[in-house]
Protein backbone atom coordinates (compact mmCIF):
# COMPACT_ATOMS: atom_id res chain seq x y z
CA UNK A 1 113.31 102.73 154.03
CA UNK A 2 112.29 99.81 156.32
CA UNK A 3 108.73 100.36 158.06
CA UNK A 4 106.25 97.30 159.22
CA UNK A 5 103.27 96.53 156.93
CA UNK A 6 100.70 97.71 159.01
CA UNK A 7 102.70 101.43 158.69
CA UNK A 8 103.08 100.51 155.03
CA UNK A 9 99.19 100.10 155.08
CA UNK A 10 98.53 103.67 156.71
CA UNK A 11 100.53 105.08 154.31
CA UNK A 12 98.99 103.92 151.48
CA UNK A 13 95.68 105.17 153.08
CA UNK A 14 96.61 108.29 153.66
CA UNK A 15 98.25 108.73 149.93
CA UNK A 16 95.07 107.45 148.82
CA UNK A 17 93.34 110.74 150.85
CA UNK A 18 96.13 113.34 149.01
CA UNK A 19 95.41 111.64 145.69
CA UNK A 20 92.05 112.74 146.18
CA UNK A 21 92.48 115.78 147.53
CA UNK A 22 95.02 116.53 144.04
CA UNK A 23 92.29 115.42 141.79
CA UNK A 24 89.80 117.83 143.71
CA UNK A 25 92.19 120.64 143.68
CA UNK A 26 92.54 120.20 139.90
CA UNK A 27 89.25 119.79 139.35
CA UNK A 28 88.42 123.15 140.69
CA UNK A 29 91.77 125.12 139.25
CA UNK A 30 92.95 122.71 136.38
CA UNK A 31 91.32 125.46 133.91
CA UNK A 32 90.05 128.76 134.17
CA UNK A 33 88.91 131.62 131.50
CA UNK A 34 92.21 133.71 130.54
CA UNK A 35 90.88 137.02 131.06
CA UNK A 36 90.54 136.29 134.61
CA UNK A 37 92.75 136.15 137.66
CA UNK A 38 93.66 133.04 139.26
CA UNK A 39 92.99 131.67 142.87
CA UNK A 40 95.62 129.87 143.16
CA UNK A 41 98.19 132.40 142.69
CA UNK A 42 99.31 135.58 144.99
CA UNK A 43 99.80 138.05 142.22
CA UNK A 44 96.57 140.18 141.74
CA UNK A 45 97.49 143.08 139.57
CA UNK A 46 99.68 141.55 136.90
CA UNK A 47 97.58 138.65 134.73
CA UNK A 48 100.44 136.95 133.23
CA UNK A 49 102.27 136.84 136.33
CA UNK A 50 99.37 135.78 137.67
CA UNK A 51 98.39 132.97 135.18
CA UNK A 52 102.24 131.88 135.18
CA UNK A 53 101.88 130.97 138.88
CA UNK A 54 98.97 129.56 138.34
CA UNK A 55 100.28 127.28 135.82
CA UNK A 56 103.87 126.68 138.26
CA UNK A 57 101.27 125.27 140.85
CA UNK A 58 99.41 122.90 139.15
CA UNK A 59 102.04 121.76 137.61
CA UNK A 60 103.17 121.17 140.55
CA UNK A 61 99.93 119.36 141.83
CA UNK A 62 100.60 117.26 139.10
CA UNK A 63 104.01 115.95 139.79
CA UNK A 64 102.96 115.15 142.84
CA UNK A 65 100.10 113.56 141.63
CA UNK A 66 102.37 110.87 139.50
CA UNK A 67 105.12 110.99 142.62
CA UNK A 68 102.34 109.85 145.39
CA UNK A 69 101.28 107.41 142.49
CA UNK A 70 104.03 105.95 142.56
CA UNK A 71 104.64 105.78 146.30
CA UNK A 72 101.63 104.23 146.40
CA UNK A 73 102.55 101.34 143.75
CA UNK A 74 106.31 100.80 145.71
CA UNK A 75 104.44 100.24 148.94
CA UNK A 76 101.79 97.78 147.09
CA UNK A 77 104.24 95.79 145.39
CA UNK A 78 106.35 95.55 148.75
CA UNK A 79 103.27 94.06 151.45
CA UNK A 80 101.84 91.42 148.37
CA UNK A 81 105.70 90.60 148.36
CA UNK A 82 106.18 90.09 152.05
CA UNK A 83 102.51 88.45 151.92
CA UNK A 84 103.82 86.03 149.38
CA UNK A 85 106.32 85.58 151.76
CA UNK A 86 105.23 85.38 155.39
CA UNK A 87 103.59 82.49 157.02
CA UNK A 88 101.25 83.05 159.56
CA UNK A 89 99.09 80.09 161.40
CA UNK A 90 95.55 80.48 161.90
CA UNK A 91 93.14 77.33 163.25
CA UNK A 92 96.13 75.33 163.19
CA UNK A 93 97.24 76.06 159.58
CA UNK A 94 100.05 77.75 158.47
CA UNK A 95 99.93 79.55 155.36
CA UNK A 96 101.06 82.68 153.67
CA UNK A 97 99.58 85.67 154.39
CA UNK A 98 98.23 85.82 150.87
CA UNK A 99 96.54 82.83 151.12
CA UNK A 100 95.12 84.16 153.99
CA UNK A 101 94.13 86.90 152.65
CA UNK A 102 92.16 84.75 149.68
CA UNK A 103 90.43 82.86 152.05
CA UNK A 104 88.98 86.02 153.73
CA UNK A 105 88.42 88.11 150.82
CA UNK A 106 87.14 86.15 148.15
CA UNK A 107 86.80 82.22 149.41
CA UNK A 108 84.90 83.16 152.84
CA UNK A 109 81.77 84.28 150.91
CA UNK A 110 81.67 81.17 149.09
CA UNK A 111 81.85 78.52 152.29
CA UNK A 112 79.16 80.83 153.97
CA UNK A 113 77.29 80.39 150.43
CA UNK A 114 78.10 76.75 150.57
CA UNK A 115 76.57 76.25 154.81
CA UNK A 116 73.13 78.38 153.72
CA UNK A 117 72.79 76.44 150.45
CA UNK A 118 73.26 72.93 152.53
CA UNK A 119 70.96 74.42 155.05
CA UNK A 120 68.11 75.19 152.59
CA UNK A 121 68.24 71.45 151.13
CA UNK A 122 67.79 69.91 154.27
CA UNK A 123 65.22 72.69 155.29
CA UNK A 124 63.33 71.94 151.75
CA UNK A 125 63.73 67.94 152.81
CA UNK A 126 62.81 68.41 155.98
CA UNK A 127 59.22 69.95 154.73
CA UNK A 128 59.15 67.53 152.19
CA UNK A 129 59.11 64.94 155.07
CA UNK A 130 57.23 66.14 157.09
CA UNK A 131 54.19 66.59 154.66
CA UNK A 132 54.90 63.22 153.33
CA UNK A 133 54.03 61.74 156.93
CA UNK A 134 51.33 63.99 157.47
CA UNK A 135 50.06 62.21 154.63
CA UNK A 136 50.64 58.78 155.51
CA UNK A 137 47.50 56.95 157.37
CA UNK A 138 49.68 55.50 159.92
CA UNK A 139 46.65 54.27 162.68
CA UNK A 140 47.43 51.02 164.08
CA UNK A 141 50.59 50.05 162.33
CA UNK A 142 53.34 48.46 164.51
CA UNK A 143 55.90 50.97 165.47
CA UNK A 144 58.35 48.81 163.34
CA UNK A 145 55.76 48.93 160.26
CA UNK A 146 55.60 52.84 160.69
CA UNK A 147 59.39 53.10 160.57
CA UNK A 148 59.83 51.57 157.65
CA UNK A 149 56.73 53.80 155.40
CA UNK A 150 57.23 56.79 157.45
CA UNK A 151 59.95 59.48 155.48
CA UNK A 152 63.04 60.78 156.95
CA UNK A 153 65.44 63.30 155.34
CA UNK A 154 68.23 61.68 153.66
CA UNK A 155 71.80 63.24 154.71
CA UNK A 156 73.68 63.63 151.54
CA UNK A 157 76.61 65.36 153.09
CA UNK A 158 78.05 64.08 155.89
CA UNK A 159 76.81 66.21 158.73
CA UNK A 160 81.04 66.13 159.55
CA UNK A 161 81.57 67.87 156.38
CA UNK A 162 79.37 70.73 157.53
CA UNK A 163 80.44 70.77 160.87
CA UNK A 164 84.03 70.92 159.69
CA UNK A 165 83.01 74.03 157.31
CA UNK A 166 80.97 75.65 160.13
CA UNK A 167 83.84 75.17 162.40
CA UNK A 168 86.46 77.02 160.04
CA UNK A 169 83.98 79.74 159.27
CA UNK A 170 83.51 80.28 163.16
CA UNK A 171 87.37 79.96 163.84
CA UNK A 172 88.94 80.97 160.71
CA UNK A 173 87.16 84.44 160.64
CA UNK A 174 87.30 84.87 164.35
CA UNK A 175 91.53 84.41 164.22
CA UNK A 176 92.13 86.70 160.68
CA UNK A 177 92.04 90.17 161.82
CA UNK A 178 94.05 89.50 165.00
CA UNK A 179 96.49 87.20 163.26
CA UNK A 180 96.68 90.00 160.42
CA UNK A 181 97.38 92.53 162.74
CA UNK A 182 99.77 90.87 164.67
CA UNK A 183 102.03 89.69 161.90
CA UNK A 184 101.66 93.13 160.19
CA UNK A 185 102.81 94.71 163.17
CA UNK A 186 106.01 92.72 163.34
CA UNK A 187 106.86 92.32 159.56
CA UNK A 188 109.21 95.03 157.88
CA UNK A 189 108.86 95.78 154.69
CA UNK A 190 111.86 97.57 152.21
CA UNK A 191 110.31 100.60 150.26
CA UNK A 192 112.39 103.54 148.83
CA UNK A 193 109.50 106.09 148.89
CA UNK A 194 110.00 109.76 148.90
């Protein structure tokens, strides 16, 4: 069966939602005392029948438990493959949908990490500074003379650096979700699912 991934994705959301629903239903009928009737079953006179029934049907829930399982693991293995596969461009850089996906799940955190960490140094520097020249008895010194004792925050990254990071932060996240959708909309994926 050929559907796109983003129908691929659905699917796997709403087998997600029936796996759930199975391991509720279980939980309330997996096991019940044997000198009562069953809820899950029509037969309500005859207690064997009755437990028999019972027993057809969630055995039943659980085949289709393991089928939806694996459903679930056909479409999975078939959208990483076609995100191993497909490029997609995003601020000007093409790269596989994978990769993409790395940058936003996992790598995003740590550039954001990376921008408030610089941010807090030069704040912290900038304090520094500033209560170093508060300190300084600057009164009639040349303007040249108070340059040259007066503190000033050292740049140890070049400002470029951060406004390179701040500028794929701002465009990189802005572009994913679109991008994603887009290309998911468009891609077709090969699943044999029941």
């Amino acid at each position: 069966m050929q559907m796109t991934i983003a129908r691929a994705m659905t699917r796997k959301k709403t087998i997600k939602a029936q796996l759930e629903k199975i391991t509720k239903d279980i939980s309330q009928h997996g096991a019940i005392n044997n000198k009562r009737l069953h809820i899950l079953s029509d037969e309500k006179k005859d207690i064997k029948k009755n437990h028999q029934e019972s027993i057809d049907k969630v055995k039943a829930l659980f085949q289709q438990f393991y089928d939806l399982k694996d459903n679930y693991i056909k479409l999975t293995v078939a959208i990483n493959k076609a995100n191993l596969e497909t490029d997609i461009v995003i601020t000007g850089k093409t790269m596989k949908i994978a990769e993409a996906l790395v940058y936003k799940n996992d790598i995003q955190a740590y550039f954001e990490n990376l921008k408030y960490a610089y941010q807090k140094a030069v704040s912290k520097a900038t304090t520094e500074v500033d209560q170093f020249n508060k300190n300084m008895k600057t009164e009639g010194l040349s303007e040249q003379v108070k340059k040259e004792v007066l503190a000033d925050v050292l740049y140890l990254v070049p400002i470029e650096k951060m406004d390179e990071l701040d500028a794929f932060l701002v465009e990189f996240m802005t572009e994913i979700d679109g991008t994603l959708n887009e290309v998911n909309a468009r891609t077709f994926v090969e699943v044999e699912i029941d």
